[in-house]
C-alpha atoms as a PDB file:
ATOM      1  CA  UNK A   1      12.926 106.893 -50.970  1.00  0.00           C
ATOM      2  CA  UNK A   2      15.873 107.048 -48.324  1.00  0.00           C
ATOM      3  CA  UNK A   3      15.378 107.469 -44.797  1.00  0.00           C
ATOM      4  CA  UNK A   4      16.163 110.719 -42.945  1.00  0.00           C
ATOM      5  CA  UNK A   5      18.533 110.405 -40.095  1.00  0.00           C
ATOM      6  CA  UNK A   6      17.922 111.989 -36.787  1.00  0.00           C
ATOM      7  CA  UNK A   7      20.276 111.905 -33.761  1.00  0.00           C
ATOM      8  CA  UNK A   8      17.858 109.381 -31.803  1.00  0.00           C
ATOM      9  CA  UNK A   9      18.573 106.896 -34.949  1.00  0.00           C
ATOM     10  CA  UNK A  10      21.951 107.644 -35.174  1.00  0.00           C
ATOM     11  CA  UNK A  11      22.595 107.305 -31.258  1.00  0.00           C
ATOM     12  CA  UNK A  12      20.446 103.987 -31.883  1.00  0.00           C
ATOM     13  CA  UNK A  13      23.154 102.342 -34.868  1.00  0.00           C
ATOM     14  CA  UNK A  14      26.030 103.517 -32.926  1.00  0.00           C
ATOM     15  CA  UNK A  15      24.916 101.325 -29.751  1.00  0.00           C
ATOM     16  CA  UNK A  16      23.725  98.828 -32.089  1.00  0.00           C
ATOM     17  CA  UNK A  17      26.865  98.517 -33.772  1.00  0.00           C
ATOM     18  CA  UNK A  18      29.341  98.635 -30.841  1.00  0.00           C
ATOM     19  CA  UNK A  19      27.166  95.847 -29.056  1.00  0.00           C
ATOM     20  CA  UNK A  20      27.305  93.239 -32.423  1.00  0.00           C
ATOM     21  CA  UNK A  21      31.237  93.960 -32.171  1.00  0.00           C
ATOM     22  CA  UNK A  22      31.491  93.383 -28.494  1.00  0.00           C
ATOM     23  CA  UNK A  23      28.885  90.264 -29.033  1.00  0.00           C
ATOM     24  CA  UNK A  24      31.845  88.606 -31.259  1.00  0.00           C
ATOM     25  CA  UNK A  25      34.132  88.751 -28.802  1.00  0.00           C
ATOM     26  CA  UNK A  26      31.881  87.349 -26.119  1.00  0.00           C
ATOM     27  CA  UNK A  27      30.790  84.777 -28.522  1.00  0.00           C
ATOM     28  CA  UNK A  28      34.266  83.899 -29.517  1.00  0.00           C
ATOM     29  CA  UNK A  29      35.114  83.196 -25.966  1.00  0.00           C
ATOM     30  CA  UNK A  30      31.971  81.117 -25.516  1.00  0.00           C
ATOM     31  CA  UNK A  31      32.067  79.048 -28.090  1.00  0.00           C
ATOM     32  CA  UNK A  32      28.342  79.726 -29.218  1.00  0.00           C
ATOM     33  CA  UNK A  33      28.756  78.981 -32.662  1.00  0.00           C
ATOM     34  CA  UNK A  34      24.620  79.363 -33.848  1.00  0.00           C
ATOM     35  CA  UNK A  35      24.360  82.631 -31.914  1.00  0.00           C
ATOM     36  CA  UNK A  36      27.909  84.249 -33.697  1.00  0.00           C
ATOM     37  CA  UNK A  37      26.271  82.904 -36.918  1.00  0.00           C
ATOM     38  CA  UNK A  38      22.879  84.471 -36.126  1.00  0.00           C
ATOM     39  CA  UNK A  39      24.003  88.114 -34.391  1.00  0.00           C
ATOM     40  CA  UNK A  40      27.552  88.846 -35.686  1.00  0.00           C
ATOM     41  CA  UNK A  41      28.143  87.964 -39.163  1.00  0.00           C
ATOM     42  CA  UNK A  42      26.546  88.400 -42.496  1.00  0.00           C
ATOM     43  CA  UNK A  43      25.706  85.335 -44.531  1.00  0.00           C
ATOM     44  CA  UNK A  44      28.944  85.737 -46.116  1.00  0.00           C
ATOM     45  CA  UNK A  45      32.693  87.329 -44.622  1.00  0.00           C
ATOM     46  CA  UNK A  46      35.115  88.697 -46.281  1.00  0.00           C
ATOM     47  CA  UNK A  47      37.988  88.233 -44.074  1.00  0.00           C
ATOM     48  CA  UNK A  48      41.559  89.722 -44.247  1.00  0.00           C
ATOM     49  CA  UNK A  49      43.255  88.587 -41.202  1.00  0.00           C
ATOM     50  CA  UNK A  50      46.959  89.133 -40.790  1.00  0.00           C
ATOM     51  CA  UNK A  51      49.007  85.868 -42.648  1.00  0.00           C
ATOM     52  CA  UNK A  52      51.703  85.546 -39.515  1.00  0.00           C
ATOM     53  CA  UNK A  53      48.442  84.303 -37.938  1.00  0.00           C
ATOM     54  CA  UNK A  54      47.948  81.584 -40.615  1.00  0.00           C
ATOM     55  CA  UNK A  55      45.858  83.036 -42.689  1.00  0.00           C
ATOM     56  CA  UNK A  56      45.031  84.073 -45.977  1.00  0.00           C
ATOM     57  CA  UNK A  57      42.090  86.797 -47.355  1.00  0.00           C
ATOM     58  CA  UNK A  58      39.291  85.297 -48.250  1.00  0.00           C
ATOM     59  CA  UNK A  59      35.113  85.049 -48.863  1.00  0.00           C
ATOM     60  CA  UNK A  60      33.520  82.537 -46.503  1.00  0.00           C
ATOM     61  CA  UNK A  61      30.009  81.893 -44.657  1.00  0.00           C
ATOM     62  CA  UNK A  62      29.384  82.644 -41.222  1.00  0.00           C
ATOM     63  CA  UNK A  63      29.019  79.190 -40.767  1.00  0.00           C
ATOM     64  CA  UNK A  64      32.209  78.037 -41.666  1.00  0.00           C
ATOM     65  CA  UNK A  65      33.784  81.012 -40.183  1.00  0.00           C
ATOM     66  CA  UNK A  66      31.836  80.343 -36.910  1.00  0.00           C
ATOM     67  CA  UNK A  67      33.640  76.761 -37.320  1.00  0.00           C
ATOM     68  CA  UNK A  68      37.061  77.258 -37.933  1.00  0.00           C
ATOM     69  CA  UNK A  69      37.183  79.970 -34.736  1.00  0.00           C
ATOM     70  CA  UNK A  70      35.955  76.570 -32.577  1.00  0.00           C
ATOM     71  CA  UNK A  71      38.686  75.210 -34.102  1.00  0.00           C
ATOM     72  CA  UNK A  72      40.980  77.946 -33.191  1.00  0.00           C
ATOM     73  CA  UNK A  73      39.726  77.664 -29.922  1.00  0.00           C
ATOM     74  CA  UNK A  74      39.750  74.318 -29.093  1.00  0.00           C
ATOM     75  CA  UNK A  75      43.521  73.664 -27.302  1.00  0.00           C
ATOM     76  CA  UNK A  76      42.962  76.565 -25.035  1.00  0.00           C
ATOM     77  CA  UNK A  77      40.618  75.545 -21.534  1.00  0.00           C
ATOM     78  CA  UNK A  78      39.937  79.367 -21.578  1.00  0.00           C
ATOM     79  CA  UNK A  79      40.135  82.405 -23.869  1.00  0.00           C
ATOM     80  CA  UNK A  80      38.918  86.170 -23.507  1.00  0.00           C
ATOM     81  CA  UNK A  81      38.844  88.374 -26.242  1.00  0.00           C
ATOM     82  CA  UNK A  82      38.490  92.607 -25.281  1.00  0.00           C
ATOM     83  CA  UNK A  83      37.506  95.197 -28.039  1.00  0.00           C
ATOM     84  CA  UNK A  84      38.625  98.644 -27.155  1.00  0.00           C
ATOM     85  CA  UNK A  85      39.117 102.014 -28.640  1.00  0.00           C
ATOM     86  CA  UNK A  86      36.191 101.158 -30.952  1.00  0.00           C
ATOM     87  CA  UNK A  87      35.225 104.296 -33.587  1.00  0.00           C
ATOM     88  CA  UNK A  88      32.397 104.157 -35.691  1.00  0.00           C
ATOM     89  CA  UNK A  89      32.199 106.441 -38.699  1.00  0.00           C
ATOM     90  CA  UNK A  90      28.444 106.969 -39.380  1.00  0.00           C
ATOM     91  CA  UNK A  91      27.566 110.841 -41.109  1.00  0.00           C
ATOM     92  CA  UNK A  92      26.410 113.122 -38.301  1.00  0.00           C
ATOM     93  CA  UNK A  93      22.607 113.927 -38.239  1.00  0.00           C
ATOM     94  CA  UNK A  94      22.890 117.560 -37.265  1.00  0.00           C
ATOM     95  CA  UNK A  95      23.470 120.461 -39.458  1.00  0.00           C
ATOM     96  CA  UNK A  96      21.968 122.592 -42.197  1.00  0.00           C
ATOM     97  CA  UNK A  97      21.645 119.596 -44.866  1.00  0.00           C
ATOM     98  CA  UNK A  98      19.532 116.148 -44.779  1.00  0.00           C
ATOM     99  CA  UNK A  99      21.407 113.088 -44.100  1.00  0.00           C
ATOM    100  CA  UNK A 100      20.376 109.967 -44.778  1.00  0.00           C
ATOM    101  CA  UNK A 101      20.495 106.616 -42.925  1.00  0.00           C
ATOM    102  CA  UNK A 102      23.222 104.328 -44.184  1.00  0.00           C
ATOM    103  CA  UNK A 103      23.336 100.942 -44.742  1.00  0.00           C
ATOM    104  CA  UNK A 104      26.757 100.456 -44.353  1.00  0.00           C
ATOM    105  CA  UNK A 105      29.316 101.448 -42.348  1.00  0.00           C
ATOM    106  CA  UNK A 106      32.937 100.797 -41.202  1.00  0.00           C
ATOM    107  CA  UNK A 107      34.728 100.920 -37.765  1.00  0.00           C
ATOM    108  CA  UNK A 108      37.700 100.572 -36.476  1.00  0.00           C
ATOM    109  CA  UNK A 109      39.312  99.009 -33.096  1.00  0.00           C
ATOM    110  CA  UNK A 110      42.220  97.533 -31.120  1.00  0.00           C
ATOM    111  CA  UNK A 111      41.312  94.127 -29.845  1.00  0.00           C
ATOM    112  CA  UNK A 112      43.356  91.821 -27.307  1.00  0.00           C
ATOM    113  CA  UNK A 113      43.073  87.832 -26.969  1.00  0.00           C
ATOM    114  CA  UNK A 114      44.151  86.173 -24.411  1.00  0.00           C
ATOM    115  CA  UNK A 115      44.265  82.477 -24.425  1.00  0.00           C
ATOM    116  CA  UNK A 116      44.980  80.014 -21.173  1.00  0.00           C
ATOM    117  CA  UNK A 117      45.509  76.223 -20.176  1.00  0.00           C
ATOM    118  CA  UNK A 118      44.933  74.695 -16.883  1.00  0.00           C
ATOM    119  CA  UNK A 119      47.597  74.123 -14.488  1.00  0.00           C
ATOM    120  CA  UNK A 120      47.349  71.065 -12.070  1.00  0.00           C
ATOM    121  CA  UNK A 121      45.484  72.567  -9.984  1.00  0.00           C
ATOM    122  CA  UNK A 122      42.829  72.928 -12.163  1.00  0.00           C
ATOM    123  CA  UNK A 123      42.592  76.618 -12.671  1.00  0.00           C
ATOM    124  CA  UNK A 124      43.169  78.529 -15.689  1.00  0.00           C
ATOM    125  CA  UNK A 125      46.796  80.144 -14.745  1.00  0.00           C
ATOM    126  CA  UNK A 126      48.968  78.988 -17.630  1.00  0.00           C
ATOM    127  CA  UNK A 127      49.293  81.404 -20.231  1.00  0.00           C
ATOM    128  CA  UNK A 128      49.751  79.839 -23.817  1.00  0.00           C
ATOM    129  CA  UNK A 129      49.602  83.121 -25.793  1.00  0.00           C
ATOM    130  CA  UNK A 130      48.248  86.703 -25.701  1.00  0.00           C
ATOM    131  CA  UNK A 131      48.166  88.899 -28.784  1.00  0.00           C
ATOM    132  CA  UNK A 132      46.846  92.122 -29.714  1.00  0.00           C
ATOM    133  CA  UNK A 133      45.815  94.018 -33.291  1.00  0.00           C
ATOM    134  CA  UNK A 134      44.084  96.404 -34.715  1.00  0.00           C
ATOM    135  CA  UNK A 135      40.435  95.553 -36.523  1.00  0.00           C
ATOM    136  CA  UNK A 136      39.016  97.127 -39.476  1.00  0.00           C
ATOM    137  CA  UNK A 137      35.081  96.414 -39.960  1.00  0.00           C
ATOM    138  CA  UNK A 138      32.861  97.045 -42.362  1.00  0.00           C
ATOM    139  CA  UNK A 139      28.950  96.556 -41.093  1.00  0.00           C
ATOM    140  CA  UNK A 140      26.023  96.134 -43.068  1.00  0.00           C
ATOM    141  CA  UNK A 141      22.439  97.394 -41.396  1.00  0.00           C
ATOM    142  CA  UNK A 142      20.040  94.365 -42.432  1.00  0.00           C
ATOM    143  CA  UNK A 143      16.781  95.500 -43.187  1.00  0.00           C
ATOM    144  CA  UNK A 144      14.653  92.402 -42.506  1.00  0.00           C
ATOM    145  CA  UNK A 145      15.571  92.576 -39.040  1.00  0.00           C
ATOM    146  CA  UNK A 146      15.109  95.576 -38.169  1.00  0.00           C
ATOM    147  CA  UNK A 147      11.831  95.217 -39.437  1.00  0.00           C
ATOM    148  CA  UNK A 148      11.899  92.552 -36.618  1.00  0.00           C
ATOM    149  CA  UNK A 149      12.674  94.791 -34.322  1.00  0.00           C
ATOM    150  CA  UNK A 150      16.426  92.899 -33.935  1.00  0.00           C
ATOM    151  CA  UNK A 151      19.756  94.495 -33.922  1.00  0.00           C
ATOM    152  CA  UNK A 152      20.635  95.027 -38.072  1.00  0.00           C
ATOM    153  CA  UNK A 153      24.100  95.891 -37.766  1.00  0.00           C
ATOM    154  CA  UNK A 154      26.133  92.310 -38.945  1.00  0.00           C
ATOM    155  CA  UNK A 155      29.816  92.554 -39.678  1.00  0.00           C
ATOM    156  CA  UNK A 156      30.895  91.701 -43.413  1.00  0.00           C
ATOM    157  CA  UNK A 157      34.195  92.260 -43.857  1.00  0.00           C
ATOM    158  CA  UNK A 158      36.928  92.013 -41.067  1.00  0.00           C
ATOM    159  CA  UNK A 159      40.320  92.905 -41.731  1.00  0.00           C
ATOM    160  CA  UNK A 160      43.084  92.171 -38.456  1.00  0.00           C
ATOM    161  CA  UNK A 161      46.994  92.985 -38.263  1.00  0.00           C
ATOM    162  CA  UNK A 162      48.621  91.583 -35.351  1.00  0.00           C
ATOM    163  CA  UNK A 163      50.313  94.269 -33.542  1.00  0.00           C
ATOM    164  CA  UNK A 164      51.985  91.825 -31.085  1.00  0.00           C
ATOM    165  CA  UNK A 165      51.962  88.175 -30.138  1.00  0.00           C
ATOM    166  CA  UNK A 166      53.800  86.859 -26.314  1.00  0.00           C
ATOM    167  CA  UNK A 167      53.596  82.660 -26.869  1.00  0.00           C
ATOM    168  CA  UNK A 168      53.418  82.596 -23.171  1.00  0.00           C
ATOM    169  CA  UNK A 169      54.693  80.062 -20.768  1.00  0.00           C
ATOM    170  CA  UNK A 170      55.270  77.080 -23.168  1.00  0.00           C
END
């Protein structure tokens, strides 16, 4: 039997959801690769991230994914990653007719990274790129821990197009 939705729910996944996308941002700057596996990402990605980044779509596990963005991340001293302008489309619990809970969704955003060296000084003041793009997420609401009274939304397919890209000071 499906769940009914009410607007304490709903309010509930939309929170839910915006904090797992802000989490992978935070994470990606932090370098916590267990905790992105654990609270971002399904078991298994399907990412779609623009090729003038170096990339090509693909399936993968969180694991690896979680990985390759250490990788990504290792010749900058410091990065920071910002999600804004984040919509999520989940069906609106008010009105004459039942809706029912989903266990899906998809939501869109505009994200900017920023990514820095230290100078001699020591301090993180030389830019070695910035870029921005839009995001295109599809979530999954995972049952089993929810019934664990955990945050179920995990992202399982990420799409990005670079929007721009400054290579900074060298």
């Amino acid at each position: 039997m499906a769940e009914s939705y009410d607007v304490q729910t709903y309010l509930l996944d939309r929170a839910n959801i915006r904090d797992t996308v802000v989490r992978a941002m935070h994470l990606f700057d932090t370098g916590a690769t267990a905790e992105t596996i654990q609270s971002v990402y399904t078991s298994e990605i399907h990412l779609d991230y623009d090729q003038r980044l170096g990339f090509t779509p693909e399936v993968i596990s969180s694991e690896s994914w979680a990985q390759r963005l250490d990788q990504i991340h290792k010749p900058y001293d410091e990065t920071q990653h910002i999600i804004q302008n984040l919509l999520v489309a989940l069906p609106q619990p008010t009105g004459k007719h039942p809706v029912t809970r989903p266990d899906r969704c998809e939501a869109i955003a505009y994200a900017h990274g920023w990514f820095y060296n230290l100078d001699t000084d020591n301090r993180p003041r030389l830019m070695a790129r910035r870029q921005g793009g839009k995001h295109w997420l599809e979530l999954l609401r995972l049952k089993d821990l929810e019934e664990n009274g955990e945050n179920p939304w995990r992202i399982h397919k990420q799409e990005v197009r670079l929007s721009w890209q400054d290579m900074g000071t060298h």
